[in-house]
Protein backbone atom coordinates (compact mmCIF):
# COMPACT_ATOMS: atom_id res chain seq x y z
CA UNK A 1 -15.28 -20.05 -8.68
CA UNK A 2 -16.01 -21.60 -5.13
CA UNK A 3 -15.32 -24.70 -6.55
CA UNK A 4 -11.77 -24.01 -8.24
CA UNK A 5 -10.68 -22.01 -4.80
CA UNK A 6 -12.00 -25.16 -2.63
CA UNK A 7 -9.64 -27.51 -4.64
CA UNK A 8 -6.75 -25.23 -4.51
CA UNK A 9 -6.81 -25.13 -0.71
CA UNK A 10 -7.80 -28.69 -0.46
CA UNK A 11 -5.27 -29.57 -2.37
CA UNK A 12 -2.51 -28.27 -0.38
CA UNK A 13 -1.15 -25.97 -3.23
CA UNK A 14 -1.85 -23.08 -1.27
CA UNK A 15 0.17 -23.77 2.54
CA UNK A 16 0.18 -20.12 3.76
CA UNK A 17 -3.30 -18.92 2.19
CA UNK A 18 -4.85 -17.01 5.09
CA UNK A 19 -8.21 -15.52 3.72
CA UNK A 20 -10.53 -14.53 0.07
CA UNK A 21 -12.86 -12.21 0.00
CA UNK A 22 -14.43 -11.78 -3.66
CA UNK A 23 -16.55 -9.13 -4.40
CA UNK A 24 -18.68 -8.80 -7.49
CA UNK A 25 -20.85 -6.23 -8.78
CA UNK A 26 -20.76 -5.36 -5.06
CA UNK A 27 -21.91 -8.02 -3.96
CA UNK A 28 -19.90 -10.87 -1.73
CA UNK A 29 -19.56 -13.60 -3.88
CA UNK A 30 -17.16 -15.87 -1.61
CA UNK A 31 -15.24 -15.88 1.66
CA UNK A 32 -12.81 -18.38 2.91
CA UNK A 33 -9.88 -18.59 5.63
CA UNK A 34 -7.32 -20.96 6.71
CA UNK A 35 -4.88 -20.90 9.54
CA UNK A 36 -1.01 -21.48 9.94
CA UNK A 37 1.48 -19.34 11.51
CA UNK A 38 1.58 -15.80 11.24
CA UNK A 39 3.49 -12.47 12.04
CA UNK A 40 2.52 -8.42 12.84
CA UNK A 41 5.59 -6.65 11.02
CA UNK A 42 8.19 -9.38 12.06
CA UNK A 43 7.07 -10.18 15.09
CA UNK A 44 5.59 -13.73 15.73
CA UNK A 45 1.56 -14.18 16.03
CA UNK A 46 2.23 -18.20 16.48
CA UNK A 47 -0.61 -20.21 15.00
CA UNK A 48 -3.68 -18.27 14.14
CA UNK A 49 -7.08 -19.80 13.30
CA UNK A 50 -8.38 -17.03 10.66
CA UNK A 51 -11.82 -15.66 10.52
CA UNK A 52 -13.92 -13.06 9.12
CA UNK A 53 -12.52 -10.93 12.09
CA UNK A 54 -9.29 -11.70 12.06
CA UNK A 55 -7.28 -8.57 11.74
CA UNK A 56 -4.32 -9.18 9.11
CA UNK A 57 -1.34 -7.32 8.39
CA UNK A 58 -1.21 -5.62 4.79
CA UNK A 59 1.98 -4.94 4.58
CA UNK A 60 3.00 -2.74 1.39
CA UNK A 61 -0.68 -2.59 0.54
CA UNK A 62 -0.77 0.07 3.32
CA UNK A 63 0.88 2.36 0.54
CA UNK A 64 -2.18 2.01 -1.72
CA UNK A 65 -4.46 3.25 1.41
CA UNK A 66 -2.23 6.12 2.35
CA UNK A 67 -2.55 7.39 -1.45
CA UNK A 68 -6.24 7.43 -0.89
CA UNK A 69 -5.42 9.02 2.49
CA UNK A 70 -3.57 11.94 0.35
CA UNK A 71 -6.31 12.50 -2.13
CA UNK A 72 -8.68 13.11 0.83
CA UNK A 73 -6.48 15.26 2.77
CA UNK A 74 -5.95 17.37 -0.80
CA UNK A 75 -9.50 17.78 -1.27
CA UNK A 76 -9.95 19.00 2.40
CA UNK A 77 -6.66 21.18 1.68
CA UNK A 78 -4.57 19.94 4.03
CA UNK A 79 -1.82 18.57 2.14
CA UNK A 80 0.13 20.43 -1.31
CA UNK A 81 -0.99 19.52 -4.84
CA UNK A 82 1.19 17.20 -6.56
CA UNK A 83 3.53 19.36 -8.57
CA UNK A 84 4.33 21.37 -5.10
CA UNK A 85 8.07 21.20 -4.44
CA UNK A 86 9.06 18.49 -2.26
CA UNK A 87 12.02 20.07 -0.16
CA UNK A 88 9.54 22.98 0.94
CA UNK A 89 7.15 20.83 3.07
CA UNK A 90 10.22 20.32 5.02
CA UNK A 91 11.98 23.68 5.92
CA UNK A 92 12.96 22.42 9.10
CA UNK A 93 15.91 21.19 6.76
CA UNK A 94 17.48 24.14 5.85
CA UNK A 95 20.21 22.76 4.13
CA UNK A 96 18.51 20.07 1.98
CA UNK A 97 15.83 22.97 0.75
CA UNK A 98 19.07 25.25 -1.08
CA UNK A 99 20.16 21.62 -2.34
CA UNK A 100 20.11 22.33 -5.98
CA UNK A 101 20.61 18.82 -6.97
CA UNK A 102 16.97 18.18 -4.83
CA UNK A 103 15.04 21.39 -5.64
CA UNK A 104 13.37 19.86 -8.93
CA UNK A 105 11.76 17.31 -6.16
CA UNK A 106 8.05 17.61 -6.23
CA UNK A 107 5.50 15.34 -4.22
CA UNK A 108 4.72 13.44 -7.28
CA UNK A 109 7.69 11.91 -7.37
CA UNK A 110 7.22 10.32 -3.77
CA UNK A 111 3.53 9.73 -5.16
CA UNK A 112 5.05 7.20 -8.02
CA UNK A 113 8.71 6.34 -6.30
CA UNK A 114 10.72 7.96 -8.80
CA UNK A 115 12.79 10.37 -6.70
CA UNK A 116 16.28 9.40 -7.81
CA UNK A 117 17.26 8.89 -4.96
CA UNK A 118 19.53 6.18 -3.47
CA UNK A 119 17.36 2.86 -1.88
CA UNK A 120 17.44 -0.72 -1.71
CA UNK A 121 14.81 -2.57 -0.07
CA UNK A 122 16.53 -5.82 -1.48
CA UNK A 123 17.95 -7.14 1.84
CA UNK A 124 15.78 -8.46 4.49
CA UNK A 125 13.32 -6.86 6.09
CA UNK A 126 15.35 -7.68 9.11
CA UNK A 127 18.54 -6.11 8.06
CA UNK A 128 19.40 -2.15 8.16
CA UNK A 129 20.73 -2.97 5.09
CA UNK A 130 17.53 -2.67 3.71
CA UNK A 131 16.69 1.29 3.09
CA UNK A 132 13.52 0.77 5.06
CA UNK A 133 14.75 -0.60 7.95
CA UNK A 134 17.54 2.15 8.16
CA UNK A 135 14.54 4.45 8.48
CA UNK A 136 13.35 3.05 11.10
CA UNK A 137 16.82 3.03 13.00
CA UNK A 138 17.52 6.92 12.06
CA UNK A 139 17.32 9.34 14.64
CA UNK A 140 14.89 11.26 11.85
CA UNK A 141 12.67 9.55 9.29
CA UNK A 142 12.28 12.16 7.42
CA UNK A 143 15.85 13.83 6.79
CA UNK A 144 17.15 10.06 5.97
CA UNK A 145 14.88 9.53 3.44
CA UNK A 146 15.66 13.41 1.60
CA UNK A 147 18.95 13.42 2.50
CA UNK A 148 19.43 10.28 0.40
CA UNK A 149 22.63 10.53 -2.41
CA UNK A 150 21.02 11.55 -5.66
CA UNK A 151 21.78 8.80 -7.81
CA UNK A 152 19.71 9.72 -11.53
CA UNK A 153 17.53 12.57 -12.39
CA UNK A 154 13.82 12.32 -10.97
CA UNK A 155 10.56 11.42 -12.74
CA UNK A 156 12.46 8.96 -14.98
CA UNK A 157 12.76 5.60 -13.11
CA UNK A 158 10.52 3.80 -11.22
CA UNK A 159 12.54 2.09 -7.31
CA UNK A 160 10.60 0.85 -5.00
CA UNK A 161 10.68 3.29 -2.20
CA UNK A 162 9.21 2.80 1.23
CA UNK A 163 10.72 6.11 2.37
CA UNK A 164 8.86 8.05 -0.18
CA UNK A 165 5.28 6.57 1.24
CA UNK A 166 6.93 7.86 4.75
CA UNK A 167 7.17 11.24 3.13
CA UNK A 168 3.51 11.35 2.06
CA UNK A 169 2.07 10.05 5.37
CA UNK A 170 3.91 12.88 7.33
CA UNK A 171 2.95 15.23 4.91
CA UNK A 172 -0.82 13.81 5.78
CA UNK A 173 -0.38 13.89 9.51
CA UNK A 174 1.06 17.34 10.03
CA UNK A 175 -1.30 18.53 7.30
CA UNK A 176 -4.46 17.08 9.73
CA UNK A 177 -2.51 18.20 12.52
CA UNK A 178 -3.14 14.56 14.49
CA UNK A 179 -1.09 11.24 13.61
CA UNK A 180 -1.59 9.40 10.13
CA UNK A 181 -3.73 6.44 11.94
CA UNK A 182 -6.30 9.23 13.51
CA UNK A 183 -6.78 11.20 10.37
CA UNK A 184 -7.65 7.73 8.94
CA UNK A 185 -10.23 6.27 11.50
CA UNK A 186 -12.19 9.69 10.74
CA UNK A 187 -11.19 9.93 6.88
CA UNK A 188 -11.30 6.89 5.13
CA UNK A 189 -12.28 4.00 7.17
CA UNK A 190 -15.28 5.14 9.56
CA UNK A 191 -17.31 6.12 6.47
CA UNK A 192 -16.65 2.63 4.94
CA UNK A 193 -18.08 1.34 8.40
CA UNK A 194 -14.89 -0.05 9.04
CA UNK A 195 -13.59 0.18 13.21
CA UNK A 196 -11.46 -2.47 14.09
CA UNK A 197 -7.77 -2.06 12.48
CA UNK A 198 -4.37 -1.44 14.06
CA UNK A 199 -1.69 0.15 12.58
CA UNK A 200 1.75 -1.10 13.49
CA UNK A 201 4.57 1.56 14.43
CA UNK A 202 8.01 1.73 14.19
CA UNK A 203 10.65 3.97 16.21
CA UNK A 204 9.62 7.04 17.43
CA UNK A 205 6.21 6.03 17.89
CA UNK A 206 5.29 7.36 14.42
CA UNK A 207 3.20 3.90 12.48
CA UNK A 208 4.90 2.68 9.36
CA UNK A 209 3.05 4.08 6.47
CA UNK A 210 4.35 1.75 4.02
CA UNK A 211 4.11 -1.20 5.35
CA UNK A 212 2.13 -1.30 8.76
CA UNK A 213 -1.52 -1.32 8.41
CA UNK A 214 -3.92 -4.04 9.18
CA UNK A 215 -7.44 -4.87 8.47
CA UNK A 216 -10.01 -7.82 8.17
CA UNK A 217 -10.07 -9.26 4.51
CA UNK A 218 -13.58 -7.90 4.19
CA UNK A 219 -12.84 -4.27 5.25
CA UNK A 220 -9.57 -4.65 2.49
CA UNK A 221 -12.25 -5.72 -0.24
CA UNK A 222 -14.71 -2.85 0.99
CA UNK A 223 -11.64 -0.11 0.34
CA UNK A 224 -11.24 -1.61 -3.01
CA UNK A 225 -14.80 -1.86 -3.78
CA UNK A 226 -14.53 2.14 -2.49
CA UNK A 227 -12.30 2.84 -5.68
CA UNK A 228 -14.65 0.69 -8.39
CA UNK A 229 -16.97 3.11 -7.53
CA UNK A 230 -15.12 5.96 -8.13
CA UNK A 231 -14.36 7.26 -4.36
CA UNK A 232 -18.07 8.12 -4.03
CA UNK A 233 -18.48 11.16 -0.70
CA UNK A 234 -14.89 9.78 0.73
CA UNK A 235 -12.30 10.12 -2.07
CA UNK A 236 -12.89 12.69 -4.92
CA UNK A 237 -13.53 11.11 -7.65
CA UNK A 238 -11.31 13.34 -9.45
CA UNK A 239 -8.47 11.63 -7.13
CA UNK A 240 -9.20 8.48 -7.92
CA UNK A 241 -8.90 8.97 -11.99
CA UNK A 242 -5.43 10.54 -10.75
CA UNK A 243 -4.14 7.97 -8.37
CA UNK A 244 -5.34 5.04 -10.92
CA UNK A 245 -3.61 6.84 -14.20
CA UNK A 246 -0.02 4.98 -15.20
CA UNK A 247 2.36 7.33 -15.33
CA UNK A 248 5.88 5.38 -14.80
CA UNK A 249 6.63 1.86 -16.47
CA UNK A 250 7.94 -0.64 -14.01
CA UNK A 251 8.05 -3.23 -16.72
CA UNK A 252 5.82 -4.11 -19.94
CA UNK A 253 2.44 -4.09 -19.25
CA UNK A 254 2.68 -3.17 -15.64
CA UNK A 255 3.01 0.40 -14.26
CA UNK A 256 2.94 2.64 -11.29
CA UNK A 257 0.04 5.11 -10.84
CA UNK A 258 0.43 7.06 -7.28
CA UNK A 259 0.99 4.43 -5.05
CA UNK A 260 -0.82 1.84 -6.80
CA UNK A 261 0.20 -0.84 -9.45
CA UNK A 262 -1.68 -0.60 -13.23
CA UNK A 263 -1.46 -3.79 -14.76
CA UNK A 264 -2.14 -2.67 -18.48
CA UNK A 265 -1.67 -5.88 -20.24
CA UNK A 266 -4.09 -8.40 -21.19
CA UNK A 267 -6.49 -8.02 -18.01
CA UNK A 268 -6.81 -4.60 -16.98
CA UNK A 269 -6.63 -4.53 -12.90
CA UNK A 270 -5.24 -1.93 -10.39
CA UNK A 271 -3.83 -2.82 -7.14
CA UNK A 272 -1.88 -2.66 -4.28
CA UNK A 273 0.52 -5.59 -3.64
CA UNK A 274 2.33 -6.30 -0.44
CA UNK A 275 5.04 -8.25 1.00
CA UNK A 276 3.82 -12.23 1.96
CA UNK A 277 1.09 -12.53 -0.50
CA UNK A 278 -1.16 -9.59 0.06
CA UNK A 279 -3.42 -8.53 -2.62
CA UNK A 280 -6.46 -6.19 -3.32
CA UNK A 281 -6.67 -6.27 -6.95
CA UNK A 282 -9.46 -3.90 -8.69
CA UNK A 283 -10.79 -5.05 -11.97
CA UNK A 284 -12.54 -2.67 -13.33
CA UNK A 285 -14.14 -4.11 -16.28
CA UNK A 286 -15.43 -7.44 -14.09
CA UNK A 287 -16.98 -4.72 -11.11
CA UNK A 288 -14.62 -7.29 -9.25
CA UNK A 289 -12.72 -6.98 -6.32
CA UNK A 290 -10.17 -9.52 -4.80
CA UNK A 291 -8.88 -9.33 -1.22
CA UNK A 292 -6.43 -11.78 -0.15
CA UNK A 293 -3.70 -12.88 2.47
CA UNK A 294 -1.43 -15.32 3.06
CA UNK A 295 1.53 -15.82 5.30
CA UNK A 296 4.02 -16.43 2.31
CA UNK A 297 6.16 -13.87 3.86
CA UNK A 298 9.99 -13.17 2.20
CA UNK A 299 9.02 -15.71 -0.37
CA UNK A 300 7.54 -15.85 -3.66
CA UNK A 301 4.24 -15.76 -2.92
CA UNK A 302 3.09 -19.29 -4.20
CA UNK A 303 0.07 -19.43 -1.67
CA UNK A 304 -1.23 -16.10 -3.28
CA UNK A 305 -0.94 -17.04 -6.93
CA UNK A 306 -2.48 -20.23 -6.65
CA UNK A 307 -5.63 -18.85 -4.82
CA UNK A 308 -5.90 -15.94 -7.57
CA UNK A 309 -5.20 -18.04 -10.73
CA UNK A 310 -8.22 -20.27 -9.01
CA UNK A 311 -10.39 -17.08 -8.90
CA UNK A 312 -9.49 -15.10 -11.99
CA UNK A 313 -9.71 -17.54 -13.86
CA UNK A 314 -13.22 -19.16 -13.05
């Protein structure tokens, strides 16, 4: 494996790879980092020279932790079970709770994106044409993302949705009673030994659930080798056979579980997959566990797939 991933980088087929960590059978198997230019949520990092400490944004791979963040918070009780009706965690909106077209909402449908809802996270990520970045820019996070047009019935299609991971990380934070990135220090990440992360936030001062998290590549690997082993004292386990069950087709062979991609084709893998090349992929078969980022940000990723085709297929 070492030797595939060395000639990939070498080779220049991999410009924006930032770092690998592989885990098997829970142990490190290999580590590497590069260095190029890099960016927290837009904003320019100039050149970085990547290292086992190097704190690395996650982008949409942040959804995948705040799923695990949920499952935590609903075993403490802190949050409503999945089937609980959506509109009701938010009575300070009066007139979108008597919405009949939204009271068939439940929190499973923000859990696996298919809330019917208007949203189109197609234009850049620099544009408030994108649904995510009009968000950001509303006066209230929240309402925009409920008060959306209701475009097909709910539970049938899967749309990528930032606003719904919004949803779910408010639900967590008011539920803890302390903002999403505090619950998590104390939650999820201290017990994994992991300290140093940032989360990024948008307006308001409220940090971007979907899309603003960062960690090292090694503490990314440990929250993936955290779900291999079935949540262990941090997640129930219980949770984790939920969040990791596909229950919406995005396309053959790949599916949505709650907040987390089920590839359910020839290689079985989970994951969480994020804008620029970020990866932790869960293989559950191999006890493997790939952590990876790259700066291949708006593109199509090339640094990323070169790197993992080097890895999975050693």
């Amino acid at each position: 494996m070492a030797e595939r991933v060395d000639e990939v980088l070498g080779s220049g087929k991999a410009p924006n790879f930032h770092g690998l960590v592989v885990v098997r059978g829970g142990e490190t198997v290999l580590e590497r980092y590069g260095a190029g230019p890099d960016h927290r949520l837009g904003d320019s990092l100039g050149h970085v020279e990547f290292d086992r400490d190097t704190l690395h944004d996650l982008r949409s791979v942040s959804k995948s932790a705040v799923a695990l963040l949920y499952g935590i918070a609903l075993g403490e009780g802190l949050v409503p079970e999945p089937g609980a009706a959506l509109m009701a965690q938010f009575p300070e909106y009066p007139d979108l709770v008597a919405d009949r077209e939204r009271a068939h909402l439940t929190v499973e449908h923000a859990l696996t994106m298919t809330l019917g809802l208007e949203w189109d996270e197609s234009a850049p990520y620099t544009s408030p044409a994108n649904s995510e970045i009009a968000m950001e820019m509303a006066p209230d996070r929240y309402r925009y993302v409920l008060e959306r047009p209701v475009v097909e019935e709910a539970g049938k299609q899967w749309h990528y949705c930032g606003g719904a991971t919004a949803l779910l990380g408010g639900l967590i934070a008011r539920g803890a009673g302390r903002p999403l990135e505090e619950y998590a220090a104390t939650a999820l990440f201290r017990p994994l030994g992991i300290d140093a992360f940032e989360w990024s936030k948008g307006e308001h001062d409220t940090v971007s659930a979907a899309a603003g998290l960062r960690l090292r590549p090694v503490d990314l690997a440990a929250v993936g080798q955290l779900v291999l082993d079935g949540g262990r004292d941090v997640v129930p386990g219980e949770w984790i056979q939920e969040l990791l069950r596909p229950r919406v087709v995005i396309e053959a062979g790949f599916e949505y579980g709650y907040q987390w991609y089920v590839n359910t084709g020839d290689r079985h893998w989970v994951g969480g997959l994020g804008n620029g090349g970020q990866r932790l992929l869960v293989l559950p078969e191999e006890e493997l566990v790939v952590a990876l980022t790259a700066g291949d940000y708006d593109q199509g990723g090339d640094s990323t797939t070169a790197v993992l085709e080097a890895v999975l297929d050693s």
